[in-house]
C-alpha atoms as a PDB file:
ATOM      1  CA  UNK A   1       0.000   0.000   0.000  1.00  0.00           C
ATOM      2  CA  UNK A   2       1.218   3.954  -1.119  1.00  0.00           C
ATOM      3  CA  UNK A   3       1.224   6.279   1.638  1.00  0.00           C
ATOM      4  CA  UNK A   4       1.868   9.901   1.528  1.00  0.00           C
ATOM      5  CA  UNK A   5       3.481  11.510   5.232  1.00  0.00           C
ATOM      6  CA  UNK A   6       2.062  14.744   6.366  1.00  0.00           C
ATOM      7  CA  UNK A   7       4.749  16.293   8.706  1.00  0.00           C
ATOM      8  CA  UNK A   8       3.096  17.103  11.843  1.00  0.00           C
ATOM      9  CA  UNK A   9       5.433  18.186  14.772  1.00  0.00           C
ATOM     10  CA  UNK A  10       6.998  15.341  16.867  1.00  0.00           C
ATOM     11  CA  UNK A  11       5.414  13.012  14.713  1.00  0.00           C
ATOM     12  CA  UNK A  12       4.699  11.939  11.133  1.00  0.00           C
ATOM     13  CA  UNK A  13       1.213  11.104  10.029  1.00  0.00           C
ATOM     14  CA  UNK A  14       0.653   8.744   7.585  1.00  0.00           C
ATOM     15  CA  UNK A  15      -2.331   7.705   4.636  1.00  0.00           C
ATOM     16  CA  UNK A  16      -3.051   5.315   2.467  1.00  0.00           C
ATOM     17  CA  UNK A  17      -3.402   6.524  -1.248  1.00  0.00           C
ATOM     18  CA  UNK A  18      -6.668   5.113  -0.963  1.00  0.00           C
ATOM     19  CA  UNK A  19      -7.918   7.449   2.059  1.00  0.00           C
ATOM     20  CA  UNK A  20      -7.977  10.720  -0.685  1.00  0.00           C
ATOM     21  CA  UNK A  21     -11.217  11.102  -2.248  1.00  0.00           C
ATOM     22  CA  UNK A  22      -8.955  13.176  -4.794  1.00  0.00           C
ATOM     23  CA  UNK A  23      -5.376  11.887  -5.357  1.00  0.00           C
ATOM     24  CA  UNK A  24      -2.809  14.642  -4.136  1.00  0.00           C
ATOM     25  CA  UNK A  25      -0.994  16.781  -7.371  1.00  0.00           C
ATOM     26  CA  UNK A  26       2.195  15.320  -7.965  1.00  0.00           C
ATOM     27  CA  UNK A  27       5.117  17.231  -6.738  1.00  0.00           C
ATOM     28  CA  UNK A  28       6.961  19.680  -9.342  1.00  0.00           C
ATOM     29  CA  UNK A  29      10.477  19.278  -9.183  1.00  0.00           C
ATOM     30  CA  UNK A  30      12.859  21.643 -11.677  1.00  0.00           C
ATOM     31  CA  UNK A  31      16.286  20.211 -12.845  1.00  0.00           C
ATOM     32  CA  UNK A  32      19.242  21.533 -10.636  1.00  0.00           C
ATOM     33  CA  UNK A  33      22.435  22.371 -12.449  1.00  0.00           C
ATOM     34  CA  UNK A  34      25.226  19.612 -11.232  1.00  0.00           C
ATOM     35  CA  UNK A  35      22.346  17.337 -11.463  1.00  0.00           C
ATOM     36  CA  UNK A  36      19.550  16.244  -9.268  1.00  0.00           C
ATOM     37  CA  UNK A  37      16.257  17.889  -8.422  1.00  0.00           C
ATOM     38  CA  UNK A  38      14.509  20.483  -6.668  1.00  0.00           C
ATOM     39  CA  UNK A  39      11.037  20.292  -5.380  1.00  0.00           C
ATOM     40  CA  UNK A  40       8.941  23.679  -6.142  1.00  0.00           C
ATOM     41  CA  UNK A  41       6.131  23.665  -3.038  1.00  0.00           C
ATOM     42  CA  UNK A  42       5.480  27.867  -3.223  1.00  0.00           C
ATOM     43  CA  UNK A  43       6.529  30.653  -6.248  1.00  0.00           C
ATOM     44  CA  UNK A  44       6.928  34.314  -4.901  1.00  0.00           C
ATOM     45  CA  UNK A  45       6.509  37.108  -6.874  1.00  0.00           C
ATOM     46  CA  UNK A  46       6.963  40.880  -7.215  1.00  0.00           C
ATOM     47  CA  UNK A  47       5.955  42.965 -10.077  1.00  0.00           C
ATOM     48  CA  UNK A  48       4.913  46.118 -11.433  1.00  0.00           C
ATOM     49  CA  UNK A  49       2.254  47.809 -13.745  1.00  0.00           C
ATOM     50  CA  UNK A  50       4.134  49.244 -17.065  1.00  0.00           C
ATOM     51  CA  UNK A  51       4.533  52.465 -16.970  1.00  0.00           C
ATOM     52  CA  UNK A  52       2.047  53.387 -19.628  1.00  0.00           C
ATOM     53  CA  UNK A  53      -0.550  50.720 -18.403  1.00  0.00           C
ATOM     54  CA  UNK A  54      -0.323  52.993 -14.891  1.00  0.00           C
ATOM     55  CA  UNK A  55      -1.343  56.106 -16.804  1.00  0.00           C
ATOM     56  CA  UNK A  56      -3.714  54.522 -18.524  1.00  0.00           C
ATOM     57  CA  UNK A  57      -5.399  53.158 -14.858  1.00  0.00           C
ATOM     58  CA  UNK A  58      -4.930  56.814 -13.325  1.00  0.00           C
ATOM     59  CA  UNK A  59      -2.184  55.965 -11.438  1.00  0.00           C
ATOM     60  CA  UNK A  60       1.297  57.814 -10.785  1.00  0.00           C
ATOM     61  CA  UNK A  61       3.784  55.418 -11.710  1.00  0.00           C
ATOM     62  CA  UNK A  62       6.542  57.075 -10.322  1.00  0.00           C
ATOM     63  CA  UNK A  63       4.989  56.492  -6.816  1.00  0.00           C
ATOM     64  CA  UNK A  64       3.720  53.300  -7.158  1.00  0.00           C
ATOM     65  CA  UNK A  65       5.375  50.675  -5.245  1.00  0.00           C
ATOM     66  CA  UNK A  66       5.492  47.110  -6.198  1.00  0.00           C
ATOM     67  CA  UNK A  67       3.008  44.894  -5.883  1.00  0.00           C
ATOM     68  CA  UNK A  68       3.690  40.834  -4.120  1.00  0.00           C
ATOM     69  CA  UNK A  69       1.794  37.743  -5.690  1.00  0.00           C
ATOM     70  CA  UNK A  70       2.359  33.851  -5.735  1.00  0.00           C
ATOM     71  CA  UNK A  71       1.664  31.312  -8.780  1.00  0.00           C
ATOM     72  CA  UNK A  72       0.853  27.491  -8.080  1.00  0.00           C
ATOM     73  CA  UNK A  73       3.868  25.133  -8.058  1.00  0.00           C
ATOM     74  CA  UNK A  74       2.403  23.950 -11.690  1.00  0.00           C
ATOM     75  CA  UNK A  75       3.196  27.144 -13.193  1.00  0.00           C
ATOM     76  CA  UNK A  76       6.854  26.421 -12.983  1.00  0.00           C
ATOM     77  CA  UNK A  77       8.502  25.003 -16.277  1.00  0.00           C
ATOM     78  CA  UNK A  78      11.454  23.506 -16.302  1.00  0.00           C
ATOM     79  CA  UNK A  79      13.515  24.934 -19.460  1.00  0.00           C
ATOM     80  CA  UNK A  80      16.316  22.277 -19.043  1.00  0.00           C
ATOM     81  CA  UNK A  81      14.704  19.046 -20.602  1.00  0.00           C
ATOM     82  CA  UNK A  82      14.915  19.668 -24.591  1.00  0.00           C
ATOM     83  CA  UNK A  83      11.243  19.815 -24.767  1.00  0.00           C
ATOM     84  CA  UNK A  84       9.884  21.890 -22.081  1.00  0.00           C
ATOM     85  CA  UNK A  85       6.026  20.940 -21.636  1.00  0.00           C
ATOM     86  CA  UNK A  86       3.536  23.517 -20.465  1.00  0.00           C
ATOM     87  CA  UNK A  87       0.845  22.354 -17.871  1.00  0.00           C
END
């Protein structure tokens, strides 16, 4: 039987694949230089408007600061294989 582990402190909680009324996403993982893997859990972000786009909304974009947003792990692609696939 699969199990996935939730980490829970002091102790590690385990379920059967077959307890998930959904199954859980599979993990995104992006090729590391050297070799290996790396798992992507949370993407961070911090943009701004264009400059035009900011007139165009009213806005001063000389004083605007930037803003902070996150995408899903799935919305990383990893540009190393020699096909990169787009979820």
């Amino acid at each position: 039987v699969r199990s996935a582990g939730i980490y829970w402190p002091s102790r590690v909680l385990l379920f059967a694949m077959a307890d998930f009324v959904l199954a859980p996403p599979e993990t995104t993982a992006l090729a590391v230089e050297g070799g290996g893997r790396f798992p992507v859990r949370r993407i961070y972000c911090v943009g701004r408007n264009y400059w035009e786009h900011s007139i165009e909304m009213g806005a001063d974009p000389s004083r605007e600061p930037p803003f902070f947003f996150h995408k899903p792990p799935d919305a990383a692609v990893d540009v190393s294989a020699d096909k990169a696939e787009v979820p």
